[in-house]
Protein backbone atom coordinates (compact mmCIF):
# COMPACT_ATOMS: atom_id res chain seq x y z
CA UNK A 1 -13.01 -14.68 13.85
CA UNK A 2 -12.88 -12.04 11.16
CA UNK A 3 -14.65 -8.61 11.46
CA UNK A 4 -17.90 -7.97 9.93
CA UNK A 5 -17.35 -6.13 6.62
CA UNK A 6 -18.74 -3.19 5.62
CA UNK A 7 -19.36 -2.20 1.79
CA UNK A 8 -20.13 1.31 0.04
CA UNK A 9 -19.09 2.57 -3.58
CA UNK A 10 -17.22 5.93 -3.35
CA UNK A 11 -17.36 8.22 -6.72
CA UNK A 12 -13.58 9.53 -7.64
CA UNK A 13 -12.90 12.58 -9.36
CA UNK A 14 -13.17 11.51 -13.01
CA UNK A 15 -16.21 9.19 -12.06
CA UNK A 16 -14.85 6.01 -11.68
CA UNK A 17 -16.75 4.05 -8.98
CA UNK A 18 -14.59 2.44 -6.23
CA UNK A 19 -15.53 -0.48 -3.61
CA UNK A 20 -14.77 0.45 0.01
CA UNK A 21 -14.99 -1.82 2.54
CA UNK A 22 -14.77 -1.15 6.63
CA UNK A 23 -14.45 -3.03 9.52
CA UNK A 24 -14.91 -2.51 13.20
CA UNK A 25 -16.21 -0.17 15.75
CA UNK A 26 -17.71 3.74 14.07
CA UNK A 27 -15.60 5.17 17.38
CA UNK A 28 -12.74 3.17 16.64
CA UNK A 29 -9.14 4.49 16.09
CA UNK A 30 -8.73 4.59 11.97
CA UNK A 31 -6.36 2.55 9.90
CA UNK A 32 -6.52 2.92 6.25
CA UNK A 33 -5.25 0.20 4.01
CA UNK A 34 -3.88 0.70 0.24
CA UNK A 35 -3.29 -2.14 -1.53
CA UNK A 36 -0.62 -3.11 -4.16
CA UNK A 37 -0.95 -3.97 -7.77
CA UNK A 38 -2.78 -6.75 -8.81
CA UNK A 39 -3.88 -6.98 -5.74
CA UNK A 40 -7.44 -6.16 -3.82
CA UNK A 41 -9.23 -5.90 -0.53
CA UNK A 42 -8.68 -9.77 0.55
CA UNK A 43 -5.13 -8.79 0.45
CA UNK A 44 -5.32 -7.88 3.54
CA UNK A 45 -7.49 -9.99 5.40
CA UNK A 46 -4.83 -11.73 7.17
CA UNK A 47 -3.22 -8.36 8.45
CA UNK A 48 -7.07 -7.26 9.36
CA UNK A 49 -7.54 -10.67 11.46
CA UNK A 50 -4.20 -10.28 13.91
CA UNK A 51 -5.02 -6.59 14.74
CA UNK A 52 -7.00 -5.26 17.89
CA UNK A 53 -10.74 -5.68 17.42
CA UNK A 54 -11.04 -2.10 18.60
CA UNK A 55 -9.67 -0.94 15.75
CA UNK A 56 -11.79 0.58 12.39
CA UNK A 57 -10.18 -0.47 8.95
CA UNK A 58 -11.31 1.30 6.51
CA UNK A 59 -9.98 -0.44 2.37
CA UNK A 60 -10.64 0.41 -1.06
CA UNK A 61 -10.13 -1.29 -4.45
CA UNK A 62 -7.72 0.34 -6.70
CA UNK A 63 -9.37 1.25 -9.72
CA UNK A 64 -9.15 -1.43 -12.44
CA UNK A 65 -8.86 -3.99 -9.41
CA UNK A 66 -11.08 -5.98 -7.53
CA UNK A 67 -14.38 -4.76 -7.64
CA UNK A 68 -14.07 -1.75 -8.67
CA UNK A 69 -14.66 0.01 -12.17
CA UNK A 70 -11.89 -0.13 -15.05
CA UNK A 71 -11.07 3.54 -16.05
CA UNK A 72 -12.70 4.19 -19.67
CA UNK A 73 -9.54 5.33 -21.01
CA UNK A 74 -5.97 4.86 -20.82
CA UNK A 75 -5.60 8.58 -19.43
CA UNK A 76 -7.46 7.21 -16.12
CA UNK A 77 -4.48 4.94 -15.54
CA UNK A 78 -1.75 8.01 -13.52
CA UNK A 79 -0.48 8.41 -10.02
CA UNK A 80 -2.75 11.74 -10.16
CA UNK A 81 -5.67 9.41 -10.76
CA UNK A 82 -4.36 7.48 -8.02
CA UNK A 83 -3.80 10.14 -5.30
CA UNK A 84 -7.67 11.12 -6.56
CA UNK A 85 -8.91 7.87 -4.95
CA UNK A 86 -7.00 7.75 -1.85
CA UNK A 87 -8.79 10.94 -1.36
CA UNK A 88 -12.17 10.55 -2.86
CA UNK A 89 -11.94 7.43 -0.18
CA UNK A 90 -10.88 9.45 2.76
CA UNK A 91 -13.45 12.00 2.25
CA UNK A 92 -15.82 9.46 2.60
CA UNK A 93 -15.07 6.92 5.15
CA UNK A 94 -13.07 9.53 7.37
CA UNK A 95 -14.25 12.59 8.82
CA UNK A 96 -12.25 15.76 8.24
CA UNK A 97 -9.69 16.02 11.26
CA UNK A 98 -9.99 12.60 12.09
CA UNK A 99 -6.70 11.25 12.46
CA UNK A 100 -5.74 7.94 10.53
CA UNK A 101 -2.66 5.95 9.85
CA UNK A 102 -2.36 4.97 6.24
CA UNK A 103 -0.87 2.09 5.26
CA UNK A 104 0.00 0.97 1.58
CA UNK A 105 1.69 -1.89 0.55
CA UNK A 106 3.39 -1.37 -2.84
CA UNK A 107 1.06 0.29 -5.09
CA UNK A 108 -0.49 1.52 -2.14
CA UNK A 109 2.68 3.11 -0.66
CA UNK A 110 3.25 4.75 -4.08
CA UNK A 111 -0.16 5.94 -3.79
CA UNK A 112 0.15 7.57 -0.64
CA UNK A 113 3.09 9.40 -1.66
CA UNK A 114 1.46 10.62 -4.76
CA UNK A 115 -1.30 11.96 -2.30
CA UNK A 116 1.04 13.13 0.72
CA UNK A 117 0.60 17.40 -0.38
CA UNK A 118 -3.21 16.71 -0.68
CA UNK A 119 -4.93 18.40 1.80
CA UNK A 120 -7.26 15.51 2.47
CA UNK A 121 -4.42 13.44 3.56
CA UNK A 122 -2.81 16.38 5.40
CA UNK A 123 -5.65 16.68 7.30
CA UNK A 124 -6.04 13.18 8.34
CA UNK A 125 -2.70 11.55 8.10
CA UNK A 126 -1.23 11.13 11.81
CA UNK A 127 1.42 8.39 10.69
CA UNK A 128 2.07 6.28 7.94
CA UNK A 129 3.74 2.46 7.09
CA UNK A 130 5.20 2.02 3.84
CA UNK A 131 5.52 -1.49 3.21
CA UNK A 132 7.57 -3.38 -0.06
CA UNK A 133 7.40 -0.23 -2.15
CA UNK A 134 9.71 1.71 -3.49
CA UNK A 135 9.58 5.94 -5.11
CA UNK A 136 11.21 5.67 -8.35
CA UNK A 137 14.03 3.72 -10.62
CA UNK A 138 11.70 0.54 -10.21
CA UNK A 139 12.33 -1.45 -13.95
CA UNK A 140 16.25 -0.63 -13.02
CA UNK A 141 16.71 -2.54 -9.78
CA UNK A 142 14.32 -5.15 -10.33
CA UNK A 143 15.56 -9.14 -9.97
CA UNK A 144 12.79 -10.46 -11.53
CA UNK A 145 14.52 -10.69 -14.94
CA UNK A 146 18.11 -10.16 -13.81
CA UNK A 147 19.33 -9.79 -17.67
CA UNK A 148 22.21 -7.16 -18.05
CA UNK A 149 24.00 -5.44 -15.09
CA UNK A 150 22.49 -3.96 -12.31
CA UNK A 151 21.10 -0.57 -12.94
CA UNK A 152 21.45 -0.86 -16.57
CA UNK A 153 19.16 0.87 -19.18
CA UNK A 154 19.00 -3.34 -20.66
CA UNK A 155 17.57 -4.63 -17.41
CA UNK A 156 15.04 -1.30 -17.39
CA UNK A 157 13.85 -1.82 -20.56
CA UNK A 158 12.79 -5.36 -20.08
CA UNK A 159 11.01 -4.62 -17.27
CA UNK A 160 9.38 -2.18 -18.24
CA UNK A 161 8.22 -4.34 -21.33
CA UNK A 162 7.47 -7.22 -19.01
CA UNK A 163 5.24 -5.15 -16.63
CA UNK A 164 3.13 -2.98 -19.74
CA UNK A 165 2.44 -6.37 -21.21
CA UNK A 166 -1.51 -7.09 -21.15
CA UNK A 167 -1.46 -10.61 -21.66
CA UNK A 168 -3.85 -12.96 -20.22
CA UNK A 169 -2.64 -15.43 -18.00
CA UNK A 170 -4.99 -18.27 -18.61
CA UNK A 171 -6.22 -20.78 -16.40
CA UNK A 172 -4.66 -21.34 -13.04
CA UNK A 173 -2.62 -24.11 -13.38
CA UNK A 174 1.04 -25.50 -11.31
CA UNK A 175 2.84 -23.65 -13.93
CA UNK A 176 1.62 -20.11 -13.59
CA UNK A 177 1.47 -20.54 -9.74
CA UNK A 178 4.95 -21.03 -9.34
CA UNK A 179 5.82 -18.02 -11.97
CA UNK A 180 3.65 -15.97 -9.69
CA UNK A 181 5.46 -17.23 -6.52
CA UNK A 182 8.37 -16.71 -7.63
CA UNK A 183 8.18 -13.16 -9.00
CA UNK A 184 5.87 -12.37 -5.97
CA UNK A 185 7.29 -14.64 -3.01
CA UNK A 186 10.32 -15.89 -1.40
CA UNK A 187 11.03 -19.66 -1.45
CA UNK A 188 9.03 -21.36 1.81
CA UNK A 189 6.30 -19.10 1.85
CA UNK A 190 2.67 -20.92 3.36
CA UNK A 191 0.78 -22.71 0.54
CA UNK A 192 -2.20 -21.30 1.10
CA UNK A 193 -1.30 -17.49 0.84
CA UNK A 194 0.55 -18.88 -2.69
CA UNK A 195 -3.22 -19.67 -3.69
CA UNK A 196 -4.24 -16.30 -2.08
CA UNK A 197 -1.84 -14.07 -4.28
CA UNK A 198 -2.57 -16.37 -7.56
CA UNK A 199 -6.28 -15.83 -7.18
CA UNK A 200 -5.95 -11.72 -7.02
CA UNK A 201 -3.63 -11.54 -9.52
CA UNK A 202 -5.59 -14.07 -12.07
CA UNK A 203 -8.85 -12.01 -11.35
CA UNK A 204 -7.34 -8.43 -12.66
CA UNK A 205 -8.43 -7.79 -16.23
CA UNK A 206 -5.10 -8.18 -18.25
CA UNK A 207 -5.39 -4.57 -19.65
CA UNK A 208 -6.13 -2.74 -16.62
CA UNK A 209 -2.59 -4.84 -14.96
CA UNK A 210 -0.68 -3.49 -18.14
CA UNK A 211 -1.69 -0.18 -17.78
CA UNK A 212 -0.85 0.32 -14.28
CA UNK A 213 1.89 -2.02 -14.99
CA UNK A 214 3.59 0.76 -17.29
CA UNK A 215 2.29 3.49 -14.37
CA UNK A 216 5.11 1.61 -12.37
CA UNK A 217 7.43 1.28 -14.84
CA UNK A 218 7.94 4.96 -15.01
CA UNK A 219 7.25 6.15 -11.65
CA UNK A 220 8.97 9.13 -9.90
CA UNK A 221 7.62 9.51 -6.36
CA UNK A 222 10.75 10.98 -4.55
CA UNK A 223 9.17 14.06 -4.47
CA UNK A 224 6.02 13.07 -2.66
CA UNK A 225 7.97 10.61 -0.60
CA UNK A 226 9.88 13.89 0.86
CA UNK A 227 6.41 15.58 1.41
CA UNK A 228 4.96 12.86 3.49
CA UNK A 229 5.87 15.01 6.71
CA UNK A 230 4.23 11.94 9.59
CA UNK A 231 5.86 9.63 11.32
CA UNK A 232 6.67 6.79 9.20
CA UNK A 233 7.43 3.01 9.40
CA UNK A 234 9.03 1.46 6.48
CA UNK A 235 8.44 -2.47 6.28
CA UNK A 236 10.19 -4.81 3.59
CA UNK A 237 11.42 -8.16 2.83
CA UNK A 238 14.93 -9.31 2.40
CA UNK A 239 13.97 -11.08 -0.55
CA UNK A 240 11.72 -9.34 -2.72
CA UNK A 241 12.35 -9.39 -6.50
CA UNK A 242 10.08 -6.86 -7.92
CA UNK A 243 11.09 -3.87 -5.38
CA UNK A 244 14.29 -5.40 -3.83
CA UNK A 245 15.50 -4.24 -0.43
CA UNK A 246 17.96 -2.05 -0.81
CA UNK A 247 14.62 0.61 -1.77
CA UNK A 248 13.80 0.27 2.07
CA UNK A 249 16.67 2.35 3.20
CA UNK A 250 17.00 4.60 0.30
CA UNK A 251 12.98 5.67 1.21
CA UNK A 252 13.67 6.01 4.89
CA UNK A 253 15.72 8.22 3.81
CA UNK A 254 13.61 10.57 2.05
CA UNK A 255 11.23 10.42 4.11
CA UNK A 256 11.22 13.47 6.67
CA UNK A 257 10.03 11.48 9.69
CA UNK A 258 10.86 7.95 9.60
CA UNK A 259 10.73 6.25 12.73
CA UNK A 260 11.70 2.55 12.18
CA UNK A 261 12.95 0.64 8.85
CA UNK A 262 11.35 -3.29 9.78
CA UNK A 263 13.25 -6.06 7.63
CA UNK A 264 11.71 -8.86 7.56
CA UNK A 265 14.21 -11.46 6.68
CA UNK A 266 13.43 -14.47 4.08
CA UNK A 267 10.28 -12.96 3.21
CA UNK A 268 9.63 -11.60 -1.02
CA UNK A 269 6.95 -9.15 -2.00
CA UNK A 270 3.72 -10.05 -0.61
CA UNK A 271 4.80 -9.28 2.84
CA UNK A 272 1.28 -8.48 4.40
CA UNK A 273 0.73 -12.58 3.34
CA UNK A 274 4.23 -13.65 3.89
CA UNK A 275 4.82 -12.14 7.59
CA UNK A 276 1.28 -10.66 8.70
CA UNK A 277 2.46 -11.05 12.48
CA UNK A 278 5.19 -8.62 12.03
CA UNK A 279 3.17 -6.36 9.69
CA UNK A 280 0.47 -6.43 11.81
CA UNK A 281 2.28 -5.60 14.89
CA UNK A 282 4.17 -2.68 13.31
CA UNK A 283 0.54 -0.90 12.22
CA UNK A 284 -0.56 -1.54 15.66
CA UNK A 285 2.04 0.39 17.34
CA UNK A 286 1.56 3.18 14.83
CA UNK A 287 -2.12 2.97 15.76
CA UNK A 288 -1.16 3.22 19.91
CA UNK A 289 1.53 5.85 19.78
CA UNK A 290 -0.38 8.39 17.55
CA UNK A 291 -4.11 7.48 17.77
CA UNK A 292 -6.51 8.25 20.20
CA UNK A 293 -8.47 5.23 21.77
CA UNK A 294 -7.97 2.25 23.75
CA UNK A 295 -4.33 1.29 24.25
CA UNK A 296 -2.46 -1.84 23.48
CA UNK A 297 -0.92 -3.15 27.04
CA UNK A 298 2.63 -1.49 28.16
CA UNK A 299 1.56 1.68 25.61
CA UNK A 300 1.55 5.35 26.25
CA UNK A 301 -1.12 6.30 24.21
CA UNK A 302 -2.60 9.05 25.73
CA UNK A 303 0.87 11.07 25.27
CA UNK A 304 1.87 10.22 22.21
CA UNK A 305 -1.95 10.56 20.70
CA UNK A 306 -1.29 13.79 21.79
CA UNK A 307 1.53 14.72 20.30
CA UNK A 308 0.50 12.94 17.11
CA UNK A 309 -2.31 15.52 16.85
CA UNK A 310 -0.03 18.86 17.50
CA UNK A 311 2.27 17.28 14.69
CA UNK A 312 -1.35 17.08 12.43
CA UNK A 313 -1.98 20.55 13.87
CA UNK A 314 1.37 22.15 12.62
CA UNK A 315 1.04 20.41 8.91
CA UNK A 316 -2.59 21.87 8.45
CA UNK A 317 -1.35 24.96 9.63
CA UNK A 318 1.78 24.59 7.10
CA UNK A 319 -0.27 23.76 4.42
CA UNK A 320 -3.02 26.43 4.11
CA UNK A 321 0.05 28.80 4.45
C-alpha cells in the first residue's frame, strides 16, 4: 500500500516555488530524498513503498522539474541555486536540530554536496547515501557516447554538447524508449520502471533539461564532497553509462566518513528503479543506526542514534567556530 502523500510549495531564495511532498508519521524518524535530473518525486515511489511505515519521507521537485516552477532566467540554473533548495526545503519540512538522513540520487547527490557547509544541512544531516552520482569530470568518463579515448577532451566535448542540448523529444514512441533505456538503464531492467523513467524524462521542459544539463557538464563538487563530514553510504551500479562506476570509489574516497560503497551489479543509472530492494535496505540501515525511533529487528538503535547525534553535536559546534 503506498503512504498517504503530503503536498506544500516551499519559496527558495531567489523565489522560485518548489513542490514538497511528505509521507508518514509527524514523529517519525526523517529521510530526505533528492532526486536526479530529469527526474521528479515519483522517482522514488518504489524506494518509498519497501521502507518501514514508521518512517517520515520528506521530497522535493528540483526546480525546472516536476511540478515545480522553471527559474526565469538562465542564472537560476547553478549548484548555488541548487544547494538554496535543499535548504529552503529543510527549513521547512524539518525542524532545526532534527536529525535526517539525506539521500540524493544523481543530481540529488550533487546537490547535497553543493549544500554539505550550509548550516541548514549541518544542523540536520546525521548521515547521508549517495547513490549513481559522481563530484566532477562527468562529460570525460561518460559511456554514453564512447567517441575518442577515455578521458579525452573529444569524448568531453560531446558530452557536454549532448547534455546542453534543449531539444524536444517528441512523442513517446519504441524508438525514444529504448534511447532512454539505454543511456539510463542496463539491459534486463523491469518493463514497467522503463515506462516509469520515459514518462519523467518526456515531462521536463526541454530548456530547463539543457540548462541543468550544461550545470552537469561542468560540475566540480570535490570540494563539497570532502565537506560532507556524516556517515556516508555510497550506492551505484556496475553498469551505468552516464556516471560509470569507477566514480563510486573515487567519491568514497573523498568523502571523510564513508561507511559502505554498495555495488549493485548489472544494474545502469536509475538504480532507485532498477534495484529499489537494495537501495531501500541501505537507507534503512542509515535510518536505524543514526536515527532516533523505532528500530528495524536485530538493530542497535538506541546506541548508535546516540552517537549519531554527538557526531551532529561536534559539526554544529565546528561550524559556528
Amino acid at each position: 500500500m503506498t503512504p498517504q502523500r503530503h503536498q506544500r510549495t516551499v519559496e527558495s531564495a531567489d523565489g522560485t516555488l518548489l513542490n514538497v511532498e511528505t509521507t508518514g508519521p509527524d514523529d517519525g524518524p526523517v529521510l530526505v530524498l533528492v532526486h536526479g535530473w530529469t527526474c521528479a518525486t515519483p522517482f522514488w515511489a518504489p524506494v518509498v513503498n519497501r521502507l518501514p511505515r514508521h518512517v517520515r519521507t520528506v521530497m522535493y521537485d528540483q526546480r525546472g522539474h516536476g511540478s515545480s516552477a522553471r527559474p526565469a532566467t538562465a542564472a537560476g540554473y547553478s549548484t548555488t541555486a541548487l544547494a538554496d533548495d535543499l535548504c529552503a526545503v529543510l527549513e521547512a519540512a524539518v525542524p532545526a536540530g532534527t536529525p535526517a538522513v539525506l539521500a540524493g540520487h544523481s543530481m540529488g547527490g550533487m546537490t547535497i554536496m553543493s549544500a554539505s557547509r550550509r548550516p541548514a544541512v549541518r544542523d540536520r544531516a546525521a548521515a547521508a547515501a549517495l547513490i549513481s552520482t559522481g563530484s566532477s569530470r562527468l562529460p570525460h568518463t561518460s559511456t554514453v557516447l564512447p567517441l575518442g579515448p577515455d578521458d579525452s577532451a573529444f569524448r568531453a566535448a560531446v558530452h557536454r554538447a549532448a547534455l546542453g542540448a534543449p531539444l524536444p523529444l517528441g512523442p513517446r514512441t519504441p524508438l525514444t524508449r529504448a534511447a532512454i533505456r539505454y543511456i539510463t538503464m542496463a539491459p534486463g531492467a523491469d518493463r514497467r520502471m522503463k515506462d516509469v523513467t520515459a514518462r519523467l524524462v518526456h515531462a521536463m521542459h526541454p530548456v530547463a533539461r539543457a540548462r541543468w544539463g550544461t550545470v552537469l557538464g561542468t560540475l566540480e563538487a570535490d570540494e563539497g564532497l570532502r565537506a560532507l563530514d556524516v556517515p556516508a553510504a555510497v550506492v551505484h551500479g556496475t553498469r551505468d553509462r552516464l556516471i560509470p562506476f569507477p566514480h563510486a570509489p573515487r567519491t568514497a574516497g573523498l568523502l571523510p566518513d564513508c561507511r559502505t560503497l554498495v555495488e549493485i551489479p548489472g544494474t545502469g543509472h536509475m538504480t532507485p528503479l532498477e534495484a529499489p530492494d537494495r537501495v531501500a535496505a541501505v537507507l534503512t540501515d542509515l535510518i536505524d543506526a543514526h536515527l532516533p525511533g523505532p528500530a528495524s529487528p536485530g538493530t542497535a538503535n538506541g546506541k548508535a542514534s546516540r552517537s549519531g547525534k554527538a557526531a551532529k553535536a561536534k559539526r554544529t559546534q565546528e561550524a559556528g567556530a
